[in-house]
Protein backbone atom coordinates (compact mmCIF):
# COMPACT_ATOMS: atom_id res chain seq x y z
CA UNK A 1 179.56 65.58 75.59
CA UNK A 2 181.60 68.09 73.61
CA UNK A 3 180.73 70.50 71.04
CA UNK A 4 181.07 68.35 67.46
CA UNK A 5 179.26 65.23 68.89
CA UNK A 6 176.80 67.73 70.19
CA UNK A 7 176.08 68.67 66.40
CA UNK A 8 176.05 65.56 65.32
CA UNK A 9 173.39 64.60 68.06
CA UNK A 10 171.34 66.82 66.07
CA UNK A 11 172.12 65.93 62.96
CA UNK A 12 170.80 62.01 63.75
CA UNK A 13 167.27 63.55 63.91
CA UNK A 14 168.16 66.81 61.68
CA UNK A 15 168.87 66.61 57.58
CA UNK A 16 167.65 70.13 56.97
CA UNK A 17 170.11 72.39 56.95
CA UNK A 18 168.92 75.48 58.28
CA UNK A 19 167.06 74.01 61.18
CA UNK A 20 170.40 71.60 61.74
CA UNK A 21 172.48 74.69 62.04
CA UNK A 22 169.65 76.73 64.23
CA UNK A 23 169.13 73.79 66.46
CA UNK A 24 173.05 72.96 66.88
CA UNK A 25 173.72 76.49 67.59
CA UNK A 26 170.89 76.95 70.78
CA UNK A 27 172.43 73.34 71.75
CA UNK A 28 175.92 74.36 71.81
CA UNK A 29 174.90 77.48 73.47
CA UNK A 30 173.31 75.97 76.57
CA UNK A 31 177.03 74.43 76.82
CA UNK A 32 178.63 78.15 76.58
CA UNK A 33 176.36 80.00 78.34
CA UNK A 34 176.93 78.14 81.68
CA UNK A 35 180.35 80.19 82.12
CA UNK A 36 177.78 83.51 82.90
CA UNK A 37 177.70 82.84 86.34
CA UNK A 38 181.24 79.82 87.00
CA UNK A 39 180.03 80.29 91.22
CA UNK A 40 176.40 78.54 90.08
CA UNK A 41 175.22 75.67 91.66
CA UNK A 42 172.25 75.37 89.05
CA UNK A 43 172.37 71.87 87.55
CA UNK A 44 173.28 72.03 83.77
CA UNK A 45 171.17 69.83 82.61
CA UNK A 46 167.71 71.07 84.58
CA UNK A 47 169.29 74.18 83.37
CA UNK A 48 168.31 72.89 79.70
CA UNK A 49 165.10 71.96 80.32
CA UNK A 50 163.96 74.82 81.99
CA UNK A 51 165.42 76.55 78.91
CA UNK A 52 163.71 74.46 76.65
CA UNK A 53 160.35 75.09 78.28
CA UNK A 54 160.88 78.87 78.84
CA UNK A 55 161.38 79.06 74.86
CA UNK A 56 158.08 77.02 74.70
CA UNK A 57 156.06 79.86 76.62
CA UNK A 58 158.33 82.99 75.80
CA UNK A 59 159.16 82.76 72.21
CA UNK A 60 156.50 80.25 71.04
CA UNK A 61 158.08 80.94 67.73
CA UNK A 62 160.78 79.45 68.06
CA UNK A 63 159.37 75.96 68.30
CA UNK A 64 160.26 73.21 67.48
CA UNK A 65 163.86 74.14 67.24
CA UNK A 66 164.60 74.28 70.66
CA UNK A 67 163.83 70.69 71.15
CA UNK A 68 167.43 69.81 70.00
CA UNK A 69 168.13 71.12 74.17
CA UNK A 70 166.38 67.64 74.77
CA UNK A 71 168.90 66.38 72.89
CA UNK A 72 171.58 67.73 74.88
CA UNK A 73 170.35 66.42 77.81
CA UNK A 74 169.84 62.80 76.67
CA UNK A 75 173.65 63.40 75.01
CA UNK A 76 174.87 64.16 78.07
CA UNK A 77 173.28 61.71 80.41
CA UNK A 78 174.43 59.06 78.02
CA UNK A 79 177.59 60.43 78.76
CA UNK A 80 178.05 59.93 82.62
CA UNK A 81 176.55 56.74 81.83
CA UNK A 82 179.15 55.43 79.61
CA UNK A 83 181.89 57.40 80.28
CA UNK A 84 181.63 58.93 84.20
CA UNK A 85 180.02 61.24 86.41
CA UNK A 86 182.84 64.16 87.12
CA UNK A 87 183.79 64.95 90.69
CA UNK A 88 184.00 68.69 89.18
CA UNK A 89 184.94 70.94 92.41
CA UNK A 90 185.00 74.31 90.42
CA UNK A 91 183.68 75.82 87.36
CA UNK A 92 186.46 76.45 84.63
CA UNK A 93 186.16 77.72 81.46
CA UNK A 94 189.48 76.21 80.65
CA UNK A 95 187.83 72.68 81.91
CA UNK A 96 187.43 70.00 78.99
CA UNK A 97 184.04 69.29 79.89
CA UNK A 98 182.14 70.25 83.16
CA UNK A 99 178.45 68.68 83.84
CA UNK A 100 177.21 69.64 87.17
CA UNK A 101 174.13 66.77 87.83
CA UNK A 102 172.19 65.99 90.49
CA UNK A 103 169.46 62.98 90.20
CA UNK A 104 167.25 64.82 92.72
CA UNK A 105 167.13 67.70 90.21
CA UNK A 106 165.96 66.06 87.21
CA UNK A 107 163.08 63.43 89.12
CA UNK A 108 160.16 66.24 87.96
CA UNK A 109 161.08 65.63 84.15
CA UNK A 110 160.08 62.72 81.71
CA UNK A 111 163.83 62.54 80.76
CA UNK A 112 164.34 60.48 84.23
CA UNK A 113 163.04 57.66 82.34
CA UNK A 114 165.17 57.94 80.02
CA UNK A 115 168.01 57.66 82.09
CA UNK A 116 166.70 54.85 84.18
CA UNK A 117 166.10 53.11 81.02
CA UNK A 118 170.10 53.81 79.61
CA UNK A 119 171.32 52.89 83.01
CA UNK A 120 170.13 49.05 83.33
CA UNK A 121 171.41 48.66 79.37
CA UNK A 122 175.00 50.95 79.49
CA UNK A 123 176.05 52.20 82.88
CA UNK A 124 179.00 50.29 84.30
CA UNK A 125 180.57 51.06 88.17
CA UNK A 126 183.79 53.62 87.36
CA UNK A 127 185.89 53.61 89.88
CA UNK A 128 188.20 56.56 91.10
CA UNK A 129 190.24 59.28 89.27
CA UNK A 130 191.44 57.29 86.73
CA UNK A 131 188.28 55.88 85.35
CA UNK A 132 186.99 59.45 85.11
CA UNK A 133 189.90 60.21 82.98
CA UNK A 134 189.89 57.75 80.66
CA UNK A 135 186.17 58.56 80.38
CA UNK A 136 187.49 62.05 79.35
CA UNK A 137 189.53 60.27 76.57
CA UNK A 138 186.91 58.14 75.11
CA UNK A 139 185.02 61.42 74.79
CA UNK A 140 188.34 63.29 72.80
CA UNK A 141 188.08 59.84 71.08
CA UNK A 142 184.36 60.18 69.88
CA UNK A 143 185.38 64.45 69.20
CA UNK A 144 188.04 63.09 66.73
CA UNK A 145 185.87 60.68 64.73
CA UNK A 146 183.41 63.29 64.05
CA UNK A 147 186.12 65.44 62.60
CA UNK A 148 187.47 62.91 60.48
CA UNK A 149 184.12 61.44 58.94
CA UNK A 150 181.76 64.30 59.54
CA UNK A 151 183.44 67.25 57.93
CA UNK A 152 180.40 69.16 57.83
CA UNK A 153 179.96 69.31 61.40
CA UNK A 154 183.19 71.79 61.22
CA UNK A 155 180.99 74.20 59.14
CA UNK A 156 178.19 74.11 61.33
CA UNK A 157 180.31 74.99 64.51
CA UNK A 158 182.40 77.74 62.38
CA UNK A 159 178.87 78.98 61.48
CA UNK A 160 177.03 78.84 64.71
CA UNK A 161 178.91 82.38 66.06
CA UNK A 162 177.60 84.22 63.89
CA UNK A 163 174.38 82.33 64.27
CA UNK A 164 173.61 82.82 67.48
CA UNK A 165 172.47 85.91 67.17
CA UNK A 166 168.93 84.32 66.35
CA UNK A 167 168.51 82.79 70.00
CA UNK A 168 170.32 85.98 72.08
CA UNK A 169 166.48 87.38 72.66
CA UNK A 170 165.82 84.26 74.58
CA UNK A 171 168.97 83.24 75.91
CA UNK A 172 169.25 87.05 76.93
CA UNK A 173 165.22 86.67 78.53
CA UNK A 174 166.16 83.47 80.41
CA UNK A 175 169.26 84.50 81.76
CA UNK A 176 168.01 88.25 82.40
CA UNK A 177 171.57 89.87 80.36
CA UNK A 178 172.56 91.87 78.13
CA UNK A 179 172.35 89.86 74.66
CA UNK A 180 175.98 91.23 74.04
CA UNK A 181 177.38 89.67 77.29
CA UNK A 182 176.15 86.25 76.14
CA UNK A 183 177.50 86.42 72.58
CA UNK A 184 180.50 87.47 74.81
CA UNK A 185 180.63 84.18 76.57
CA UNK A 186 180.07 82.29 73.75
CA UNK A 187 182.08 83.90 71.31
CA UNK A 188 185.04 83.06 74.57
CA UNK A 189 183.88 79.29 74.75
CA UNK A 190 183.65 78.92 70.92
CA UNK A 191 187.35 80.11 70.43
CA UNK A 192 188.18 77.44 72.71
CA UNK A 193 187.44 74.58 70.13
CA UNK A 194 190.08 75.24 67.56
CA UNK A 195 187.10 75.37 64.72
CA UNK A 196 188.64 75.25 61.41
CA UNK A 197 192.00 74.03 62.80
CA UNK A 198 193.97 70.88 61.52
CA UNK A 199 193.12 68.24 63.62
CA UNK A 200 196.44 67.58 65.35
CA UNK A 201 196.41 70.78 66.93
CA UNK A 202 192.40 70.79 67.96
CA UNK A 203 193.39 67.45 69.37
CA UNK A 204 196.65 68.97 71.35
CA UNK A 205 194.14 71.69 72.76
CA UNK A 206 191.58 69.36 74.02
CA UNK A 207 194.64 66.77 74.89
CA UNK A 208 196.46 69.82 77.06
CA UNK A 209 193.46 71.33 78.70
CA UNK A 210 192.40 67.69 79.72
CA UNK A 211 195.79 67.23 81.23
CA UNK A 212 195.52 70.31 83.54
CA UNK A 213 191.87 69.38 85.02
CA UNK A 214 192.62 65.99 85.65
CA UNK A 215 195.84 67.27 87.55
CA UNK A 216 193.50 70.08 89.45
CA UNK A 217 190.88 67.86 89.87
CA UNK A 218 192.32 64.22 90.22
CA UNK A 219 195.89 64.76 91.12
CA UNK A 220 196.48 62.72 88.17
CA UNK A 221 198.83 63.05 85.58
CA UNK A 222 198.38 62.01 82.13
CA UNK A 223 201.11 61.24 79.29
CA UNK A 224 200.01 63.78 76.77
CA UNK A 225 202.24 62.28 73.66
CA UNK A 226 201.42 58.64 74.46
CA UNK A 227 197.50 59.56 74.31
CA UNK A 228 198.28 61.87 71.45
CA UNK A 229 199.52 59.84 69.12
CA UNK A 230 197.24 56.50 70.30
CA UNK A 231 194.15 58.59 69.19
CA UNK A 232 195.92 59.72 65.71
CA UNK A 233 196.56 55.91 65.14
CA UNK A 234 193.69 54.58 66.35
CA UNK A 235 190.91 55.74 64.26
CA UNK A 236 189.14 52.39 64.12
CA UNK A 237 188.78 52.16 67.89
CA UNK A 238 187.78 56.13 68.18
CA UNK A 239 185.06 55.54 65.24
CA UNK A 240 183.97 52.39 67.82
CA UNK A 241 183.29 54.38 70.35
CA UNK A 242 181.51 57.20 68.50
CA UNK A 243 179.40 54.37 66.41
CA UNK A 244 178.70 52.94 70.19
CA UNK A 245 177.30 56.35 71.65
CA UNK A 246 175.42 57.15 68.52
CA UNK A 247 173.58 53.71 68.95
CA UNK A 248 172.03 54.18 72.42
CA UNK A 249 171.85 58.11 71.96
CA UNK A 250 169.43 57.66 69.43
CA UNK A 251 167.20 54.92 71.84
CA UNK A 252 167.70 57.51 74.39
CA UNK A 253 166.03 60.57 71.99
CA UNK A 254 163.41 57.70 70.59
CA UNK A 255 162.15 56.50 73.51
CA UNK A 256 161.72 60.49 75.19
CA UNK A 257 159.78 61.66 72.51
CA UNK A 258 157.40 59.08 72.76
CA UNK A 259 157.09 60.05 76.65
C-alpha cells in the first residue's frame, strides 16, 4: 500500500503518539529502503520479516515497536488481494508502488495463514493490464481519503524524516550501510510524497507517476484529467474503499497476532 494508509495501518492498533510516530516511521522505512539495491531480487515482504526478527535479536530494545513491520506485511498482502499482484519487470524509484512477492518465499512464516485466510474472504481473479491499473487507482483512492479525514497522518509522515534517525542503527546493521546512505534513500523516497502539499497537486504526482509505469509496464495509457478529477469528486466512493481495506486489514493483524 502507499505511505499514508501505511500510517494509518498503525494507527488502527496505535493511539500513543510517540510509539505511532516510531512505529510508522520503521514501517514506512522498510518501503524506502528497498531502493538500496533497485537490481534485488529479495522479496519485499520476507524482506520485512526478516527485518522484524533481526530487530528482535539485534536491538532487543527496540521491541515492541518494530512489530508495526507485521503490519506492513498484512497491509500489503491485503493489497494484492484486493487490488492486484503487479507484473513489476524493474525496480523504479519513480514507480507508484512496487511489491516484489513470491508465495514460495513467505510459506516459513505464520503470516501465510493470514493470507490464506484473506484470500477465500477478498481475493477476486484480475485479469490483465487493466485490472492492475485500476487496482493502482483504488489504492490513490484509499491515499486520498486518508488525507482528507486523517489530517494527522500528514504530520506523522512530515515528522518521520527527521525521525528516522532512531531506527538507522538497525536499518544500517541489517542492510550492512552506512546509516547516512539510508537516510539518503529515504530522505529521496520521502520527497516523493508531496508531504505537506495541497492535495490536488500530491494527487497530480501520484496521478502522473502512475501514468508513466502503467505505460512502461502495461503499455497502457491512462486519461490523467478524467481520473483526476473523478477522485476529487468522488470522495464518498474513495472513503468506501479505504473504510473496505481498513475492515479486513484489521482481521488480517487480529487473527496474526493470535498465531
Amino acid at each position: 500500500m502507499l505511505p499514508r494508509r501505511h500510517i494509518l495501518d498503525v494507527w488502527e492498533f496505535i493511539k500513543d503518539e510517540e510509539d505511532l510516530l516510531s512505529m510508522s516511521t520503521i514501517t514506512l522505512a522498510i518501503d524506502a529502503i528497498k531502493y538500496l539495491d533497485v537490481e534485488s531480487k529479495k522479496d519485499h515482504l520476507v524482506e520485512a520479516l526478516e527485518l522484524n526478527e533481526f530487530i528482535c535479536f539485534m536491538y532487543p530494545a527496540k521491541r515492541p515497536k518494530n512489530r508495526s513491520l507485521l503490519f506492513h506485511v498484512v497491509s500489503d498482502l491485503l493489497g494484492l488481494l484486493m487490488f492486484g499482484v503487479p507484473k513489476t519487470r524493474k525496480h523504479t524509484i519513480d514507480s507508484i508502488e512496487i511489491i516484489n512477492y513470491s508465495e514460495e518465499g513467505m510459506e516459513i512464516y505464520p503470516v501465510i495463514e493470514v493470507w490464506n485466510d484473506l484470500k477465500d474472504k477478498v481475493y477476486t481473479k484480475k485479469h490483465g493490464a487493466t485490472s492492475i491499473v485500476d487496482g493502482f487507482e483504488r489504492k490513490i483512492r484509499v491515499e486520498m481519503d486518508v488525507m482528507e479525514r486523517y489530517p494527522f497522518v500528514e504530520d506523522i509522515l512530515f515528522e518521520s524524516q527527521e525521525r528516522i534517525k532512531e531506527w538507522l542503527p538497525s536499518l544500517a546493521g541489517y542492510y550492512d550501510r552506512k546509516g547516512k546512505t539510508v537516510k539518503d534513500v529515504y530522505s529521496k523516497w520521502w520527497g516523493l510524497w508531496g508531504c505537506k502539499k495541497d492535495k490536488e497537486e500530491v494527487l497530480s504526482g501520484m496521478i502522473e507517476r502512475l501514468s508513466a509505469q502503467a505505460m512502461r509496464e502495461y503499455n497502457t495509457t491512462i486519461d490523467k484529467g478524467r481520473l483526476a478529477k473523478a477522485i476529487k469528486q468522488e470522495k464518498d466512493r474513495n472513503q468506501k474503499e479505504n473504510e473496505e481495506f481498513s475492515k479486513w486489514y484489521t482481521e488480517g493483524v487480529n487473527l496474526l497476532l493470535k498465531i
